[in-house]
Protein backbone atom coordinates (compact mmCIF):
# COMPACT_ATOMS: atom_id res chain seq x y z
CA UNK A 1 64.03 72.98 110.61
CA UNK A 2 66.98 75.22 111.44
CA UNK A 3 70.34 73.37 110.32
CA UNK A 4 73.55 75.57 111.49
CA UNK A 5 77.06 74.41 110.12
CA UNK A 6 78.08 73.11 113.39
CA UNK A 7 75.20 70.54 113.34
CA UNK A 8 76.42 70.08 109.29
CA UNK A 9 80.30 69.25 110.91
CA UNK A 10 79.11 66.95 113.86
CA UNK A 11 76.98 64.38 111.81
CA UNK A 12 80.75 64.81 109.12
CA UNK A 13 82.32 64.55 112.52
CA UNK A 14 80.39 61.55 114.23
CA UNK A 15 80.29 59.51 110.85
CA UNK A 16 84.10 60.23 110.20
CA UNK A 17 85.24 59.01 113.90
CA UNK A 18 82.09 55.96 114.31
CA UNK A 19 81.57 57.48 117.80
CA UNK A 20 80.40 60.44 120.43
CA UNK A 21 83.80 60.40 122.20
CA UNK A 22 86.03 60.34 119.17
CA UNK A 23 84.22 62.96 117.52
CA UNK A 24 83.84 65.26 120.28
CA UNK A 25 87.14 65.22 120.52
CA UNK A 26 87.54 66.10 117.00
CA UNK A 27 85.43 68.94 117.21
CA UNK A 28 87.69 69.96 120.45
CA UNK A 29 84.06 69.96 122.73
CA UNK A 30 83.11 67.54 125.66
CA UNK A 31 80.97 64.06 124.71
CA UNK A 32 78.21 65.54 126.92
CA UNK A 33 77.91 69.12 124.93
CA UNK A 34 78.09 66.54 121.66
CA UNK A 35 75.04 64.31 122.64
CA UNK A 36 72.94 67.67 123.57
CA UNK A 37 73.54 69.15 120.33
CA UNK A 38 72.76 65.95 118.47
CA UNK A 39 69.70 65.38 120.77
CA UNK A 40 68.50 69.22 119.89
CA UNK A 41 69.09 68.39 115.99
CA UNK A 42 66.72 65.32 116.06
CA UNK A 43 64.45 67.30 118.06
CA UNK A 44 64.40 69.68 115.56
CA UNK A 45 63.89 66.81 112.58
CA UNK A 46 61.62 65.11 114.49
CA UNK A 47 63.95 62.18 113.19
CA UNK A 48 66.57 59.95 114.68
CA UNK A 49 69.74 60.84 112.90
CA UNK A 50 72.05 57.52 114.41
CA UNK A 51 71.20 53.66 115.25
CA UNK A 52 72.38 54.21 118.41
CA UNK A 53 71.87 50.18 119.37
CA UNK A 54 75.04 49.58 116.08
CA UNK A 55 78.82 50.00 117.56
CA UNK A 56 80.85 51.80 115.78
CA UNK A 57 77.15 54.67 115.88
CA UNK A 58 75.98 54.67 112.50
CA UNK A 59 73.80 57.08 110.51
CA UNK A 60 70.34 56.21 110.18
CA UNK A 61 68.92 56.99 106.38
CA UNK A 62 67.92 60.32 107.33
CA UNK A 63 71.48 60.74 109.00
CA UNK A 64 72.66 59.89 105.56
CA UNK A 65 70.65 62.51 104.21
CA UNK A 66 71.69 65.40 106.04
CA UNK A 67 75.69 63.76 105.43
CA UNK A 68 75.18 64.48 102.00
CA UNK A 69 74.49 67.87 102.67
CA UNK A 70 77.15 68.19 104.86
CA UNK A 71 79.68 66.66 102.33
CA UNK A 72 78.20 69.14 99.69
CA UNK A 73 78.34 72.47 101.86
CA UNK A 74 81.41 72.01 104.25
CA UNK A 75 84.05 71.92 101.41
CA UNK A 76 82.70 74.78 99.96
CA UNK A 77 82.29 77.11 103.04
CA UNK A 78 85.72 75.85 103.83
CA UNK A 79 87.41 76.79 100.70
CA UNK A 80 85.56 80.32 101.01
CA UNK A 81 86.87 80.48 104.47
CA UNK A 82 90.31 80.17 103.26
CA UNK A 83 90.05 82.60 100.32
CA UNK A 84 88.97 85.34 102.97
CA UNK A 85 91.99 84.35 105.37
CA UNK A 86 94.02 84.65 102.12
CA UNK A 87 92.66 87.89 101.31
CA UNK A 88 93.03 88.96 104.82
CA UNK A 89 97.01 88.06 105.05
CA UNK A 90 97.21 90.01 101.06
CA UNK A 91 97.87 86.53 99.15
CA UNK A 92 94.60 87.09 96.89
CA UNK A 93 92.75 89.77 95.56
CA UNK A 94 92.22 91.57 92.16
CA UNK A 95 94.48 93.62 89.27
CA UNK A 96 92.56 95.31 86.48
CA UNK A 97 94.91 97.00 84.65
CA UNK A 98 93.97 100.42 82.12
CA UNK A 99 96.47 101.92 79.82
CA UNK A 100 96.48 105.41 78.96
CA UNK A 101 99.88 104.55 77.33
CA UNK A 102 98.81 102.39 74.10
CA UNK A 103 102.77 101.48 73.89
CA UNK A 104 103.08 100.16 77.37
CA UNK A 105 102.21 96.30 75.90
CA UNK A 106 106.06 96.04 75.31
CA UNK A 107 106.97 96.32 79.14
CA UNK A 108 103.43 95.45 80.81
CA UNK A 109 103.80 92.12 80.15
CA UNK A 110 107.24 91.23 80.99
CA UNK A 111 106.29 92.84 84.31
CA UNK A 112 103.05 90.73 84.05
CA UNK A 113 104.99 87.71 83.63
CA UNK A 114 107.14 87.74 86.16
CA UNK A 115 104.03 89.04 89.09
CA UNK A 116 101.87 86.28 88.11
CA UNK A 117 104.70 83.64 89.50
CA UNK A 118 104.94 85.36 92.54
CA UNK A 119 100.86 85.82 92.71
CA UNK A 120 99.15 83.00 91.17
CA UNK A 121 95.89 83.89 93.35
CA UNK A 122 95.61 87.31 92.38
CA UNK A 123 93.16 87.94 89.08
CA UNK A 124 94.83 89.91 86.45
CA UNK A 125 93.13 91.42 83.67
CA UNK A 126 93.90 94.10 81.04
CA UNK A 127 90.81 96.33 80.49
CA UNK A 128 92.18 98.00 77.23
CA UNK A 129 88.51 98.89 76.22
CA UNK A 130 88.67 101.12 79.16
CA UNK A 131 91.82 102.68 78.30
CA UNK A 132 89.88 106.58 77.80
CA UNK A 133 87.17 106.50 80.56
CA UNK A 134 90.03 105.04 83.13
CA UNK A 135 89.58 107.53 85.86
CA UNK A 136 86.14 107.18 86.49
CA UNK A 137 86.11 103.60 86.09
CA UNK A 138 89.17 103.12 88.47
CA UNK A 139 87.00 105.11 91.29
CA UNK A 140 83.60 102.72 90.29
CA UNK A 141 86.44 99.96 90.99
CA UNK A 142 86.02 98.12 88.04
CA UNK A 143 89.24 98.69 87.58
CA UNK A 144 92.25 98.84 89.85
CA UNK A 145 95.26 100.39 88.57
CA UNK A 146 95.78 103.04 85.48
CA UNK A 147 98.65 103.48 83.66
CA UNK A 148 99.20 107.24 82.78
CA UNK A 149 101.84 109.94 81.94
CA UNK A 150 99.26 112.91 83.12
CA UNK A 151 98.99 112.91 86.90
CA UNK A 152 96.50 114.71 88.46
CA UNK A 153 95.14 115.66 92.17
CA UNK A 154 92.13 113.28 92.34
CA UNK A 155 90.50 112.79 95.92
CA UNK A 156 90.81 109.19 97.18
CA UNK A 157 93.60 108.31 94.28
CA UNK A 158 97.10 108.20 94.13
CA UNK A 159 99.36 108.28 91.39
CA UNK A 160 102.64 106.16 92.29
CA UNK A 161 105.90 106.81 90.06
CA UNK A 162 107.44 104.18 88.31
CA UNK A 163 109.90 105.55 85.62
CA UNK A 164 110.99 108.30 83.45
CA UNK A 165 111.35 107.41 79.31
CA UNK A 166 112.38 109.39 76.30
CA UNK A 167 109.93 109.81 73.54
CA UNK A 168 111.92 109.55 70.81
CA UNK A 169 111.53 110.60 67.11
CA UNK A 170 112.21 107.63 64.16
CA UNK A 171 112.33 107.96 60.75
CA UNK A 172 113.01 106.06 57.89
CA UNK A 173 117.16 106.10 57.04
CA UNK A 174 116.70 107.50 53.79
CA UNK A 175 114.34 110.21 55.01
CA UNK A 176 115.82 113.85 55.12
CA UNK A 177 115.33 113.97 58.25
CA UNK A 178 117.53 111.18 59.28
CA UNK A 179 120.57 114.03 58.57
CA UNK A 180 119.38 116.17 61.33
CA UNK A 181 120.91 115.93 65.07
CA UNK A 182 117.43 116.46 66.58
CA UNK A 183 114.12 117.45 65.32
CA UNK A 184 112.05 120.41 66.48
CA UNK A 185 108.09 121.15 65.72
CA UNK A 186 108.37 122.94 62.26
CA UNK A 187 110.06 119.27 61.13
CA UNK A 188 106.92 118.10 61.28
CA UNK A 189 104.86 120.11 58.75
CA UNK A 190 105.74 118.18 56.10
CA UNK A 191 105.62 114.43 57.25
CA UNK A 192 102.79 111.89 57.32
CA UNK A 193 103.03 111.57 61.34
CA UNK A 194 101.93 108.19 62.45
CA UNK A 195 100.55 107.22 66.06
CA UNK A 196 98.53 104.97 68.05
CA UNK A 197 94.83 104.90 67.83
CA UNK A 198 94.42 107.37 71.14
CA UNK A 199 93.17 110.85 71.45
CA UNK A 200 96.10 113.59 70.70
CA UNK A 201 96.42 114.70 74.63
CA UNK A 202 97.28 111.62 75.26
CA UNK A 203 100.17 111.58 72.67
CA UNK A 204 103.39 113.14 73.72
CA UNK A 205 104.16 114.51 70.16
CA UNK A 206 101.26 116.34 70.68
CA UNK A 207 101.18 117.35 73.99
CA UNK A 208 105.25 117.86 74.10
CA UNK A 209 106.11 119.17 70.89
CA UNK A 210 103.11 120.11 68.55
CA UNK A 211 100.74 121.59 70.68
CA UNK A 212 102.83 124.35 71.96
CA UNK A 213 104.59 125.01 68.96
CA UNK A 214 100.61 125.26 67.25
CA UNK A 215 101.73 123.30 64.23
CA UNK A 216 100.17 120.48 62.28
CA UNK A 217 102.12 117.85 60.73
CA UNK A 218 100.85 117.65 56.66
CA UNK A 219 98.90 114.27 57.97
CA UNK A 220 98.31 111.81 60.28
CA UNK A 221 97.52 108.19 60.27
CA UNK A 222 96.41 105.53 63.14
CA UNK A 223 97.88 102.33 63.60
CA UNK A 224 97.16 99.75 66.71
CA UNK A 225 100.38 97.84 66.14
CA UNK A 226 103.82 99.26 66.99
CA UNK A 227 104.94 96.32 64.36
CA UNK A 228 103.53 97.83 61.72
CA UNK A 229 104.35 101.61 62.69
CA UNK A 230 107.62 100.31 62.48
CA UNK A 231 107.20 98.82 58.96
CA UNK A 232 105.33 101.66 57.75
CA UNK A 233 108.22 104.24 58.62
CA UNK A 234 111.16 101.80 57.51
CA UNK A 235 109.30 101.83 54.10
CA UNK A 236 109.58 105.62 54.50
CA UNK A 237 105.43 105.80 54.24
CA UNK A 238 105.93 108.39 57.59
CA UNK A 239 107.77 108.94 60.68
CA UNK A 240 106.75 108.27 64.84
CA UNK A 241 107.33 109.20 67.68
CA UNK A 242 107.81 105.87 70.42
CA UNK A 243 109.18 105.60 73.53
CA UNK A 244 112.81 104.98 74.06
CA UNK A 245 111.76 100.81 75.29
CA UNK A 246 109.92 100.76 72.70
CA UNK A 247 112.92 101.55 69.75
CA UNK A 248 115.10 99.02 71.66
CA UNK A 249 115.04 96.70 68.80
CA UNK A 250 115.58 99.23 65.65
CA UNK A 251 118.69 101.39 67.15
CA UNK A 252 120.64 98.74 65.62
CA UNK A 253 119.02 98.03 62.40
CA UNK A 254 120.01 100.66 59.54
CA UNK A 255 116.74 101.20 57.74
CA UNK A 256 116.20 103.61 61.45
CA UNK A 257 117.22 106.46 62.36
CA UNK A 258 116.19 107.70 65.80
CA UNK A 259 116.50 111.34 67.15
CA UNK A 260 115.51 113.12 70.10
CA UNK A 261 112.88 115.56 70.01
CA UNK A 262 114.44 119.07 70.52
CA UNK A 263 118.05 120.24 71.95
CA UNK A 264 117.45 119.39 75.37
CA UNK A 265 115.49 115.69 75.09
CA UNK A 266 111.69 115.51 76.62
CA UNK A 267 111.49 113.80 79.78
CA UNK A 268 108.48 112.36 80.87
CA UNK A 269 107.38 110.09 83.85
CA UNK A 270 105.25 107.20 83.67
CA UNK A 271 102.56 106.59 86.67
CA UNK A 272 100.43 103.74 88.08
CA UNK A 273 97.06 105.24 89.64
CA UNK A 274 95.36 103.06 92.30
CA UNK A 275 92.82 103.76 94.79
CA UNK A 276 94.45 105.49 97.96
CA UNK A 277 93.53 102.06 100.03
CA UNK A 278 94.69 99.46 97.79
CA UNK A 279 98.23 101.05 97.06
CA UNK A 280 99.71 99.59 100.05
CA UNK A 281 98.36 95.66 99.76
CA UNK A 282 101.27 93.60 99.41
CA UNK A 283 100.41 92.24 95.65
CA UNK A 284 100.11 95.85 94.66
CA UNK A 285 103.13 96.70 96.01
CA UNK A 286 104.86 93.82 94.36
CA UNK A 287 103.29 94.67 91.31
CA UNK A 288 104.85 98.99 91.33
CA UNK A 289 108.06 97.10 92.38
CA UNK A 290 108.16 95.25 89.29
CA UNK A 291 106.63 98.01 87.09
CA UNK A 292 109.51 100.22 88.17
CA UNK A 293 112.64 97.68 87.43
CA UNK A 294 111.44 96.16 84.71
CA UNK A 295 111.09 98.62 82.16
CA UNK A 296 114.43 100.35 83.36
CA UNK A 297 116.03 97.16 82.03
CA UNK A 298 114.66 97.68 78.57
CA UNK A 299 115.94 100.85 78.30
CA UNK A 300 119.30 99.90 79.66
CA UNK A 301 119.41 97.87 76.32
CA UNK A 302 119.10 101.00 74.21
C-alpha cells in the first residue's frame, strides 16, 4: 500500500469538515478530484475508508486507522515544514561559538544575552573544548564562528573585525613595579607571570612583548579564572597581563595598579571567523553587530 501525505490530509480533511464538498474545499481542489483520490486510496487498501450511507460521511474503523496516522505524521511534517521556511527567511539556524581568547567570557556573554532575545530559534553553544583545534573544526562545521586575535588567509573563511583592546599590564599596588609609567620586556625577568591555561602564541604577552624581546619571565603559572588571577596578583603572588574590558572593575580599586605595556601601548584587534557563506545570514550578522558594540561599551567604562 502506497500512502502519500495528501491521502494522510484528505481522510484529516474529510473527517474535520463531515463531508466531500466541505473538504474539498478545504484542500482548495474540486469534490470530483476528492472522490477519485479517495476512491484510488481504498483501491489501494482494498478497504472502505467512509460509511458513505451516514450524513455527516464518517470514517469506517479502518478510516480511523489511517486518521491516527494522519494525526501522528501531519503535525510533525508540518512543524518541519515551518522550521525549513524559517531557515529559508534566516529566523533559525545554528551558533557554535570557539574562543581562541580565554578572556573573552567577560564580553561574550553580555553579547550572548542580548542575541538570544532577538534569536530565540537560533542554537547557541560555546565549544570551549575546541578552543585550540578551532580552525579545522570551524571548516568540518562543527563549529560556526571563532573568536581570534591572529587572522589568517584561509580559503573558504573569513575573518570579520569587531574591535581593537589594550592588553594591559596589572600588578599588585605594593609591587615595584606599580612605580613605573609603563613596563617593557626586561620587567618581566623577575616576576611570577600569570596567564590563562592557553598555549603562549596565543597570549599577547608572549606574542607582543616577550617573544621578540627573547626573554623569560623568572616563572609562570596557569589559572582558568580571571577571578582568581585577580586575587592572586592583589595578594602580590605575581602580575598579568588582561585586556583593557577585562581590568574594568580594578582601575578603581587601590590594591591595582595597571600600566600599559611599552611607550607606545599594543594595539590589537579582535576577529570573529565564520565560513565565507554563513557570514552574511541575518542571525550572524546580528550576532558581529552585537560583538562589535558591546564590548566597546565595556571599555568606555575604563
Amino acid at each position: 500500500m502506497h500512502i502519500e501525505f495528501r491521502h494522510l490530509r484528505t481522510i484529516r480533511a474529510i473527517h474535520q469538515a463531515g463531508g466531500l464538498a466541505r473538504a474539498a474545499d478545504i484542500l482548495n481542489m474540486t469534490q470530483s478530484a476528492l472522490s477519485h483520490q479517495v476512491k484510488g486510496l481504498e483501491d489501494q487498501a482494498g478497504i472502505e475508508l467512509f460509511v458513505r450511507r451516514s450524513k455527516p460521511l464518517k470514517l469506517s474503523v479502518a478510516g480511523h486507522r489511517l486518521l491516527r496516522l494522519a494525526e501522528k505524521i501531519l503535525p510533525e511534517i508540518d512543524a518541519l515544514s515551518d522550521e525549513f521556511r524559517a531557515l529559508q527567511m534566516g529566523k533559525t539556524g545554528r551558533l557554535h561559538i570557539a574562543m581562541e581568547c580565554h578572556a573573552c567570557f567577560d564580553w561574550l556573554f553580555l553579547v550572548l544575552e542580548t542575541f538570544r532575545r532577538a534569536w530565540p530559534e537560533v542554537d547557541v553553544d560555546i565549544r570551549a573544548g575546541l578552543a585550540f583545534d578551532a580552525f579545522p573544526a570551524l571548516l568540518r562545521e562543527e563549529i560556526d564562528l571563532v573568536i581570534t586575535s591572529d587572522p589568517s588567509n584561509m580559503l573558504g573563511v573569513v575573518f570579520n573585525p569587531l574591535f581593537d583592546y589594550h592588553p594591559m599590564f596589572v600588578t599588585a599596588s605594593n609591587n615595584p613595579l606599580a612605580q613605573k609609567t609603563f613596563i617593557t620586556a626586561e620587567d618581566f625577568r623577575d616576576q611570577l607571570l600569570i596567564t590563562y591555561p592557553v598555549a603562549r602564541d596565543k597570549l599577547d604577552v608572549f606574542t607582543e612583548v616577550l617573544n621578540p624581546a627573547k626573554i623569560e619571565p623568572r616563572a609562570t603559572r596557569q589559572v582558568e579564572l580571571t577571578a582568581m588571577i585577580l586575587m592572586l596578583v592583589a595578594a602580590n603572588r605575581g602580575v598579568s597581563v588582561l585586556p583593557d574590558w577585562v581590568l574594568r572593575d580594578v582601575r578603581s580599586n587601590t590594591d591595582f595598579v595597571t600600566l600599559p605595556l611599552g611607550p607606545h601601548p599594543v594595539v590589537k584587534r579582535l576577529y570573529a571567523a565564520t565560513r565565507a557563506e554563513d557570514a552574511t545570514k541575518p542571525y550572524m550578522a546580528q550576532f558581529l553587530r552585537l560583538s562589535r558594540s558591546e564590548p566597546v561599551k565595556l571599555q568606555r567604562n575604563l
